[in-house]
Protein backbone atom coordinates (compact mmCIF):
# COMPACT_ATOMS: atom_id res chain seq x y z
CA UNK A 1 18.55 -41.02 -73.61
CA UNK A 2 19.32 -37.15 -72.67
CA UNK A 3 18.25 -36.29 -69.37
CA UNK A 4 15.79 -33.89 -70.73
CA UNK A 5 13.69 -36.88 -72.46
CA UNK A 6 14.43 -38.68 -69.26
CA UNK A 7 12.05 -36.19 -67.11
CA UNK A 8 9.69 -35.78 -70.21
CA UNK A 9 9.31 -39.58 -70.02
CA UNK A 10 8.85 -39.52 -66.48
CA UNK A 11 6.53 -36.85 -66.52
CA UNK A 12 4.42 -38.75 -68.63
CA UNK A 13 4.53 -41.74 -66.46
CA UNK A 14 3.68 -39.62 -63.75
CA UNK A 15 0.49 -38.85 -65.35
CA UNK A 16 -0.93 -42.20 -66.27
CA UNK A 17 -2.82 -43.50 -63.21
CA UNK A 18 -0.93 -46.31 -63.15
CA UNK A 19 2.59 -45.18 -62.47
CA UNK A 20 1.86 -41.84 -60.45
CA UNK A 21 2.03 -43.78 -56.84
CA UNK A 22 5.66 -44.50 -57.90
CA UNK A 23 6.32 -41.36 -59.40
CA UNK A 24 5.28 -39.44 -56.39
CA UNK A 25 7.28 -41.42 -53.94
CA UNK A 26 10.53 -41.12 -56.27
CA UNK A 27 10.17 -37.37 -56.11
CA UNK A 28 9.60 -37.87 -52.08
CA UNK A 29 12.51 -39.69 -51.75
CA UNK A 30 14.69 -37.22 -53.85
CA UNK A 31 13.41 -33.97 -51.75
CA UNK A 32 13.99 -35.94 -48.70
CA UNK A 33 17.37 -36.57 -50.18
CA UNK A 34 18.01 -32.93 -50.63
CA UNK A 35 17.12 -31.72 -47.64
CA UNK A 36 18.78 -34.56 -45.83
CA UNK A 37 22.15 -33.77 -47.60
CA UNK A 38 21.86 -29.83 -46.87
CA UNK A 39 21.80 -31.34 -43.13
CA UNK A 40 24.91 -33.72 -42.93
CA UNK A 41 28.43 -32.48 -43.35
CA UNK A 42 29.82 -32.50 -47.14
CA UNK A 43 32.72 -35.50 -46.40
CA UNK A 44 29.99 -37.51 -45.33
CA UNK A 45 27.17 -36.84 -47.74
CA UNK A 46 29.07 -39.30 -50.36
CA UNK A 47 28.80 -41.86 -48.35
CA UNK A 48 25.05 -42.96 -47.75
CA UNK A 49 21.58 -41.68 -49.43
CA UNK A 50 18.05 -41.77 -48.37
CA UNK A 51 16.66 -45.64 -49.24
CA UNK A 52 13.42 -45.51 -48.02
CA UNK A 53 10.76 -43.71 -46.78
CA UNK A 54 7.25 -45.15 -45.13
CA UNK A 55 5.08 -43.94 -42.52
CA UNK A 56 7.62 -41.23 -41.00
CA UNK A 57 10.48 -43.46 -40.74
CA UNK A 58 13.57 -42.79 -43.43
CA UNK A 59 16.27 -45.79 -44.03
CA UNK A 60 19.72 -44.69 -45.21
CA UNK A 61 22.12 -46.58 -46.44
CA UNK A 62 26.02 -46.04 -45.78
CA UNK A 63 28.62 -47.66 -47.12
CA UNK A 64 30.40 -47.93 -43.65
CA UNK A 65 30.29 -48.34 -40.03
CA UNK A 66 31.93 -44.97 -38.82
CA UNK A 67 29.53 -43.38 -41.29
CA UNK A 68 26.45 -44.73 -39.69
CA UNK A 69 27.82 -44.33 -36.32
CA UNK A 70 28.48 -40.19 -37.04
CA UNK A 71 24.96 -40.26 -38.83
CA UNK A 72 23.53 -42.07 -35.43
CA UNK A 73 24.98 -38.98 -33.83
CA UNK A 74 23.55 -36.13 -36.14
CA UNK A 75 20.05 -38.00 -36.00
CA UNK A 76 18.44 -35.78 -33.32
CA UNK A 77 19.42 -32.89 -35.79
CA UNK A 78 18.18 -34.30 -38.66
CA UNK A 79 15.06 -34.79 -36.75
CA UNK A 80 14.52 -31.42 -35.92
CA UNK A 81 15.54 -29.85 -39.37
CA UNK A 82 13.08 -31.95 -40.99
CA UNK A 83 10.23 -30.92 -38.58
CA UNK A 84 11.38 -27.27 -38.88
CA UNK A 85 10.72 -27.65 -42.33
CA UNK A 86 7.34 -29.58 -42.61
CA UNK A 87 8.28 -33.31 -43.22
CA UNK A 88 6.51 -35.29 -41.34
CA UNK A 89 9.59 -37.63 -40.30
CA UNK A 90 9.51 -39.62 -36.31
CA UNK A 91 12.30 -42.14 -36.57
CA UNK A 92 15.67 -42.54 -38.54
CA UNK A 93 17.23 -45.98 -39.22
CA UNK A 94 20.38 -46.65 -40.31
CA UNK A 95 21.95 -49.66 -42.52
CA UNK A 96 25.70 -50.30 -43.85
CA UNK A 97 25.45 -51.85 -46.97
CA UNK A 98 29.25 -51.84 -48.70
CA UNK A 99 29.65 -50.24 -51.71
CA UNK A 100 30.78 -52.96 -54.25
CA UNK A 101 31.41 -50.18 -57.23
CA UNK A 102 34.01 -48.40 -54.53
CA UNK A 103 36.59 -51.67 -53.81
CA UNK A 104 37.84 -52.57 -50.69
CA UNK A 105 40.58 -50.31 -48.88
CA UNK A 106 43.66 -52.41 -48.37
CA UNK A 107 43.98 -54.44 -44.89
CA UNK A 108 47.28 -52.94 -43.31
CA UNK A 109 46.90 -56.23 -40.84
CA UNK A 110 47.03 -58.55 -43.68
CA UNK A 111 50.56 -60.01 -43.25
CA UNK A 112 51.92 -63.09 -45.19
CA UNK A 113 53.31 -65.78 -43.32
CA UNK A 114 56.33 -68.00 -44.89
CA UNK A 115 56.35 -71.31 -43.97
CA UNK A 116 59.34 -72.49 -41.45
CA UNK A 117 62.15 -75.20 -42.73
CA UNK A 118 60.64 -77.87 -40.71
CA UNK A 119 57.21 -77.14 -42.37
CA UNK A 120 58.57 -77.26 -45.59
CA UNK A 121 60.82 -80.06 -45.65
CA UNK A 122 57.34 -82.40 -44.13
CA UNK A 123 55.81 -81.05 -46.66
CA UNK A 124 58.16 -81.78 -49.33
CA UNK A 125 58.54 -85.55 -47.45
CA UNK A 126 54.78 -85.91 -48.19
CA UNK A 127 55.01 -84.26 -51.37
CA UNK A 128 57.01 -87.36 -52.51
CA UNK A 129 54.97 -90.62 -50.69
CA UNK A 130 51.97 -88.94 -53.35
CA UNK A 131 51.08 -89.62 -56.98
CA UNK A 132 52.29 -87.12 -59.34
CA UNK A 133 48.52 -86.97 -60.44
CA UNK A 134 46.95 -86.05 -56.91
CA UNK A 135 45.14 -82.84 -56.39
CA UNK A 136 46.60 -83.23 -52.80
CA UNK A 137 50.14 -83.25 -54.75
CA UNK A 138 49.51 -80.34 -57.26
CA UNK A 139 48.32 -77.70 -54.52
CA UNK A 140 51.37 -78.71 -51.62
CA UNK A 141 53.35 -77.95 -55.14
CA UNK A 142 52.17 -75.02 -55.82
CA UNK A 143 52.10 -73.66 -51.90
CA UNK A 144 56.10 -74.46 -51.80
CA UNK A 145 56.44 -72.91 -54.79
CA UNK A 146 54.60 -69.33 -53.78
CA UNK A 147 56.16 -69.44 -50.34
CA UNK A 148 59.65 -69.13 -52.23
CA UNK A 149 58.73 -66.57 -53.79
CA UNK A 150 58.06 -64.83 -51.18
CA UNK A 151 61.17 -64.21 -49.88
């Protein structure tokens, strides 16, 4: 569907008694979007969007905590700029909610530890008092056999 039907379709839903409640608060949230990303620097306004909106108080969602802590700073701003400009808006609130779709930065303090030779020769003692059918068996074989390869 072409974005053109898209807002012809919603246009018609906005006219049918039962949808226009939704309709009108989807278009409230997307001015208070708008207006709320003219506000916040650019390198941040990728980062979080305008979730909710009910009885003056706007929830936006970031997709970090350094995010939400520089939007906790710019909130008195955003405040203001929303006043200045007729939107009746008395409280901000702020939520981190990771971004799945984005991946996860690598940990630079993930570090991978290699077992010592007294670890590895217990192991290998224990290995061989087991069943060659144990689970226990199969996974000490297969943690041996990654630690050498991670030499």
């Amino acid at each position: 569907m072409s974005i053109f039907n898209l807002r012809n379709y919603l246009t018609i839903l906005g006219n049918q008694p039962d949808y226009e409640p939704i309709i009108n608060q989807a278009k409230q949230l997307i001015e208070i979007q708008n207006r709320f990303l003219q506000i916040i620097p650019s390198s941040i306004g990728s980062r979080c969007a305008v979730g909710k909106y009910s009885n003056g108080v706007i929830l936006i969602y970031t997709d970090n905590g350094v995010i939400a802590s520089r939007l906790r700073q710019l909130a008195p701003a955003i405040l203001r700029h929303f006043s200045n400009n007729n939107l009746t808006i008395n409280e901000i609130k702020i939520a981190v909610q990771p971004n799945p779709s984005q991946g996860h930065p690598p940990d630079s303090r993930k570090r991978t530890q290699r077992l010592n030779s007294s670890a590895t020769r217990h192991l290998n003692d224990l290995i061989a008092t087991l069943p060659d059918e144990s689970p226990l068996r199969q996974a000490l074989v297969k943690l041996l056999s990654n630690n050498k390869q991670q030499v």
